[in-house]
N, C-alpha and C. Protein backbone atom coordinates (compact mmCIF):
# COMPACT_ATOMS: atom_id res chain seq x y z
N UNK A 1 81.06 27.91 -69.13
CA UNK A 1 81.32 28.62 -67.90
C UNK A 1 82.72 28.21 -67.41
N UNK A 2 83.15 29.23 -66.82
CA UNK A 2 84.88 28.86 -66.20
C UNK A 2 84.97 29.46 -65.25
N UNK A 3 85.30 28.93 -64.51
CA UNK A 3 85.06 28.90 -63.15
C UNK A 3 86.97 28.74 -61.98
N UNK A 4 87.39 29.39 -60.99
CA UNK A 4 88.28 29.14 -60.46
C UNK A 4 88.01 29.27 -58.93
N UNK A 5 89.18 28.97 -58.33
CA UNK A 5 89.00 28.86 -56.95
C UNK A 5 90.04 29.51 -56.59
N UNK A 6 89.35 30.85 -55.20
CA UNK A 6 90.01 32.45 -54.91
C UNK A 6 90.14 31.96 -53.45
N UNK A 7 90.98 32.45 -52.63
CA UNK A 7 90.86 32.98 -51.53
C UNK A 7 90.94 34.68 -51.22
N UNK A 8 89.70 34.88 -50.97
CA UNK A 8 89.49 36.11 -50.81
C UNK A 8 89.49 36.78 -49.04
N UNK A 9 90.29 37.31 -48.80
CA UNK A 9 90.52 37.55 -46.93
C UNK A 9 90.09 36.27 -46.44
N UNK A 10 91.13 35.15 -46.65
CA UNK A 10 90.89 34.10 -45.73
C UNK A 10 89.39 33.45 -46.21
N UNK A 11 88.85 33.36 -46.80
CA UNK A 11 87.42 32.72 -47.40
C UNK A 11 87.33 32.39 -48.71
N UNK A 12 87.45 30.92 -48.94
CA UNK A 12 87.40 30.60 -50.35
C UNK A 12 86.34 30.62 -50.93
N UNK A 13 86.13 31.56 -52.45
CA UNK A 13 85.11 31.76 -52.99
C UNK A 13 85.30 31.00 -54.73
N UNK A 14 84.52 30.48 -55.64
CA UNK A 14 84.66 30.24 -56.88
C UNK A 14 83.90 31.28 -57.25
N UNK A 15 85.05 31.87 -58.52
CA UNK A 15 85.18 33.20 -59.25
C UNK A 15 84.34 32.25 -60.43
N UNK A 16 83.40 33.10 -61.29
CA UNK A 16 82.99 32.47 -62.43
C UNK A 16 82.69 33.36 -63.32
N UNK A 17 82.70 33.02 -64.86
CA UNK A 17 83.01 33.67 -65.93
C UNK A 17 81.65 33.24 -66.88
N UNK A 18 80.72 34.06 -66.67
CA UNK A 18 79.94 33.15 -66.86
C UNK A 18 79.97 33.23 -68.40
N UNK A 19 78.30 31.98 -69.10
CA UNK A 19 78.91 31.80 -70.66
C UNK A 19 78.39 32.78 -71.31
N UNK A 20 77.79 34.05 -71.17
CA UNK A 20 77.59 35.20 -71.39
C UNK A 20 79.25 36.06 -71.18
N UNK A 21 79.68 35.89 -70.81
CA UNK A 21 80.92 36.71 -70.34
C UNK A 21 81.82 36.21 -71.66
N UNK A 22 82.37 34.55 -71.18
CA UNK A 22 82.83 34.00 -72.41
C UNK A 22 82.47 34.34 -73.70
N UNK A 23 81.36 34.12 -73.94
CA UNK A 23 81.16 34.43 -75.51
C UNK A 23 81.86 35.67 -75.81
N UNK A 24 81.24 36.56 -74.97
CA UNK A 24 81.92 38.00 -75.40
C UNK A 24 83.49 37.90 -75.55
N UNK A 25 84.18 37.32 -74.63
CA UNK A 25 85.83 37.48 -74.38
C UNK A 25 86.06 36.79 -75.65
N UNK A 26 85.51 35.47 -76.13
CA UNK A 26 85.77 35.07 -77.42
C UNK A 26 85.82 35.82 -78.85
N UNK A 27 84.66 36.52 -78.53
CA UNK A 27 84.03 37.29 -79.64
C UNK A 27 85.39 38.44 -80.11
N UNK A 28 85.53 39.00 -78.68
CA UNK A 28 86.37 40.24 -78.63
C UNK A 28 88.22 39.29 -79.21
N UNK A 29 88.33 38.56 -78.62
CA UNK A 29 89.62 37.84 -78.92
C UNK A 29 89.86 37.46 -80.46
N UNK A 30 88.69 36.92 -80.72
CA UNK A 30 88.51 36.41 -82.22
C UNK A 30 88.54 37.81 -83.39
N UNK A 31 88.56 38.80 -83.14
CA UNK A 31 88.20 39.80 -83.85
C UNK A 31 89.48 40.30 -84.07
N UNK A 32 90.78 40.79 -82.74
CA UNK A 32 91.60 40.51 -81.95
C UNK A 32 92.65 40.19 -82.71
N UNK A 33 92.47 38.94 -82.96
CA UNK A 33 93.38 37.99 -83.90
C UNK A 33 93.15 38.03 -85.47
N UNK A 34 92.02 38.33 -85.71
CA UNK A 34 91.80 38.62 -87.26
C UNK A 34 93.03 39.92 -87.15
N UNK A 35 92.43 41.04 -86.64
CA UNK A 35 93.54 42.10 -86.90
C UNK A 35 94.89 41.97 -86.55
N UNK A 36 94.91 41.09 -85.83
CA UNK A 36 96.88 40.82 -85.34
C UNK A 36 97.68 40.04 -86.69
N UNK A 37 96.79 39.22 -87.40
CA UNK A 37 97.39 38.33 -88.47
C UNK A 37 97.15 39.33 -89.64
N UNK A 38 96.39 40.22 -89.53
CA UNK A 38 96.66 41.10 -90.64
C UNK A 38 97.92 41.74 -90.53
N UNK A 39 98.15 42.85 -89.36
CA UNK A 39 99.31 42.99 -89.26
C UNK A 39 100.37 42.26 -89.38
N UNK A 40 100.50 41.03 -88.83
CA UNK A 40 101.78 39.96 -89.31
C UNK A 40 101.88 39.86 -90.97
N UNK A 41 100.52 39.34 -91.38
CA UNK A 41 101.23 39.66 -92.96
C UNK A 41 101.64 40.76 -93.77
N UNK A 42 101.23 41.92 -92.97
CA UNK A 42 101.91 43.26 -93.38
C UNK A 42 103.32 42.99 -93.51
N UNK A 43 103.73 42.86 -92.02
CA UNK A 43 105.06 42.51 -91.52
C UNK A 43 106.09 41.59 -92.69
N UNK A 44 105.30 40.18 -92.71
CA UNK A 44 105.78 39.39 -93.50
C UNK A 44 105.91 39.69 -94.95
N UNK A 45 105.07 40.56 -95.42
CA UNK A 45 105.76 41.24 -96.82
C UNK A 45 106.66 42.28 -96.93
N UNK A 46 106.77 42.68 -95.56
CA UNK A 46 108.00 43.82 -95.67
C UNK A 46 109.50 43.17 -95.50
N UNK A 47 108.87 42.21 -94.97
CA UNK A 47 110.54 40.86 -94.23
C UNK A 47 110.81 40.39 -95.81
N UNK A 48 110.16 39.94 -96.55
CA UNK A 48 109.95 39.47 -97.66
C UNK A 48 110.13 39.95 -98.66
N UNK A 49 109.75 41.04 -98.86
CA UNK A 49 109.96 41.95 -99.95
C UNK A 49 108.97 41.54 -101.12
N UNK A 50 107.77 41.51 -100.70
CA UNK A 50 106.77 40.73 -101.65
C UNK A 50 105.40 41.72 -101.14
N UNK A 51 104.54 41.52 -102.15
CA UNK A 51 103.44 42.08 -101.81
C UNK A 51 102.48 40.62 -102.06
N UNK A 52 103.46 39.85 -102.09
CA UNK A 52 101.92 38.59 -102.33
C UNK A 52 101.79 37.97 -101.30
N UNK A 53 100.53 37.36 -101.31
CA UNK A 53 99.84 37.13 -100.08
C UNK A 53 100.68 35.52 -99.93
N UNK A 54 100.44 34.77 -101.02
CA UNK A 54 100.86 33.05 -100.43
C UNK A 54 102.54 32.81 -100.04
N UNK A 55 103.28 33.70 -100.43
CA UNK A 55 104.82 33.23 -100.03
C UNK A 55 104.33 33.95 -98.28
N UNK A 56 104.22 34.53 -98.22
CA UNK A 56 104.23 35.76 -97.19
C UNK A 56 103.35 34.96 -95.78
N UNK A 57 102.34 34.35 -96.09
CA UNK A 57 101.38 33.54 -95.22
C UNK A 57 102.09 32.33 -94.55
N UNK A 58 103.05 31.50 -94.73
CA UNK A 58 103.91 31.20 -93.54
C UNK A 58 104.98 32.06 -92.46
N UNK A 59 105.41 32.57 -92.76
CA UNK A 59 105.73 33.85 -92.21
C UNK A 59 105.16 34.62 -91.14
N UNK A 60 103.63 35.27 -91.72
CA UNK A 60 102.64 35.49 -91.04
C UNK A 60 102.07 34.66 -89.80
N UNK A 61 101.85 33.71 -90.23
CA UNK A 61 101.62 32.61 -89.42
C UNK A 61 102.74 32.31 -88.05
N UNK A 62 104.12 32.46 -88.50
CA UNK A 62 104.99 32.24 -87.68
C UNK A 62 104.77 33.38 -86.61
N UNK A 63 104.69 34.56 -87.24
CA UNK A 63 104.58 36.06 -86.37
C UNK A 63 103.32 35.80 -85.42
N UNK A 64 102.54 35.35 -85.86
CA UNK A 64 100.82 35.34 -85.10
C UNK A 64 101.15 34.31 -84.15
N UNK A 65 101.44 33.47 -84.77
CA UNK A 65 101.85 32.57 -83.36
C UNK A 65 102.56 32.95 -82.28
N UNK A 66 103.91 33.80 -82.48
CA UNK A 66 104.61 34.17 -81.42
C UNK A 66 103.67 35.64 -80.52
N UNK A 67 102.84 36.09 -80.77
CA UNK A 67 102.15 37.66 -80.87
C UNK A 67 100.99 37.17 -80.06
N UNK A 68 100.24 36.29 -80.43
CA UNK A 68 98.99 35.62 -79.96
C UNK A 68 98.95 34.98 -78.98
N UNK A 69 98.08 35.33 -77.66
CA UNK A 69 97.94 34.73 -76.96
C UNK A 69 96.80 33.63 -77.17
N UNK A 70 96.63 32.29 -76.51
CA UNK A 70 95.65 31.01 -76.45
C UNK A 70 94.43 31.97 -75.39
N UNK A 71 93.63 31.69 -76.17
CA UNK A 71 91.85 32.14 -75.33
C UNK A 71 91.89 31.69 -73.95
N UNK A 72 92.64 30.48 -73.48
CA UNK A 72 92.12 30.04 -72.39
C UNK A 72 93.15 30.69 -71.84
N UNK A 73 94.62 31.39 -71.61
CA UNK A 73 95.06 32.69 -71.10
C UNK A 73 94.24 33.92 -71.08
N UNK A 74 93.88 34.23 -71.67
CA UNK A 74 93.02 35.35 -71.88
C UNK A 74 91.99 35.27 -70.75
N UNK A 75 91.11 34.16 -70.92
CA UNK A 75 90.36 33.88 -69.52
C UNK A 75 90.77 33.69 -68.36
N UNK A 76 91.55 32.91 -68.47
CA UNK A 76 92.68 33.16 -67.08
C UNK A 76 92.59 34.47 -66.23
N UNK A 77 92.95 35.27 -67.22
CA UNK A 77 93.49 36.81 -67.03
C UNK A 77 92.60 37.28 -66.67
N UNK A 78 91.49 36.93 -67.08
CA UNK A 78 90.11 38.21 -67.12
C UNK A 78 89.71 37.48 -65.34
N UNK A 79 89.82 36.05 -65.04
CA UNK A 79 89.09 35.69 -63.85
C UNK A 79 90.40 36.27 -62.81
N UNK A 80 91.28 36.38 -62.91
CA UNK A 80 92.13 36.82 -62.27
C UNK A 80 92.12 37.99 -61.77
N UNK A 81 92.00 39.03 -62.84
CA UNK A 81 91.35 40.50 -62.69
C UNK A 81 90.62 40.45 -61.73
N UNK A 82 88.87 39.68 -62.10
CA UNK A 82 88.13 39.62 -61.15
C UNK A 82 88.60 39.65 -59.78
N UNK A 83 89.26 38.38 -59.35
CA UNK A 83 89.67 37.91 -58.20
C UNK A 83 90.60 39.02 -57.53
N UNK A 84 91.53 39.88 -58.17
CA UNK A 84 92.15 41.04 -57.72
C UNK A 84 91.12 41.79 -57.14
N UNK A 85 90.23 42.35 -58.04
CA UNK A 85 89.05 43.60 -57.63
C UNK A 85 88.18 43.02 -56.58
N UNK A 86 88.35 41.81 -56.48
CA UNK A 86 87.02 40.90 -55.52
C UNK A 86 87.99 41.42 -54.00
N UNK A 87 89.42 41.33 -54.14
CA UNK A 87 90.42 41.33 -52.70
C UNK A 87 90.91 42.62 -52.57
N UNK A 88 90.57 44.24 -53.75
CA UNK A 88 90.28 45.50 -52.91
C UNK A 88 89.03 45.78 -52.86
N UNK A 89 88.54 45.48 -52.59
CA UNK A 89 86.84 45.86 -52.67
C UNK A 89 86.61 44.76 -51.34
N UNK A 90 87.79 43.49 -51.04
CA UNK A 90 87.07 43.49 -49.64
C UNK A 90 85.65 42.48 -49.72
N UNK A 91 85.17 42.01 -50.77
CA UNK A 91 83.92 40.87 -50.98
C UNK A 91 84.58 39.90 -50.72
């Protein structure tokens, strides 16, 4: 569970993510990143001029890293969202 602390119109509330929520955001992120590092090694064999996978996989790696966001941004983002919609909606 992840949990933050909102002020919503003057009233502090903790926003929470619960571990039903998480799993999913993981699930969805992890899937996410399988397809983003595919694309990077696309990338990296066209930079390369190779169709093989092991020269090409540092490369890849370099691209995914710069492309990829860390999960615990991602959650960030998503409780943040929340906390936006929590302050037009006025809860």
């Amino acid at each position: 569970m992840i949990s933050k602390l909102a002020n919503i119109k003057g009233v502090w509330k903790t926003v929470v993510i619960s571990d039903e929520e998480e799993k999913e955001l993981r699930k969805k992120h992890r899937n996410d990143c399988a397809e983003l590092f595919k694309e990077c090694l696309a990338d990296a064999k066209i930079i390369l001029g190779t169709s093989a996978d092991l020269p090409a996989i540092d490369v890849a790696s370099a691209l995914f890293e710069r492309r990829s966001d860390a999960i615990y941004s991602i959650l960030q983002k998503e409780l943040d969202n929340f906390i936006y919609k929590l302050k037009q909606n006025g809860s």
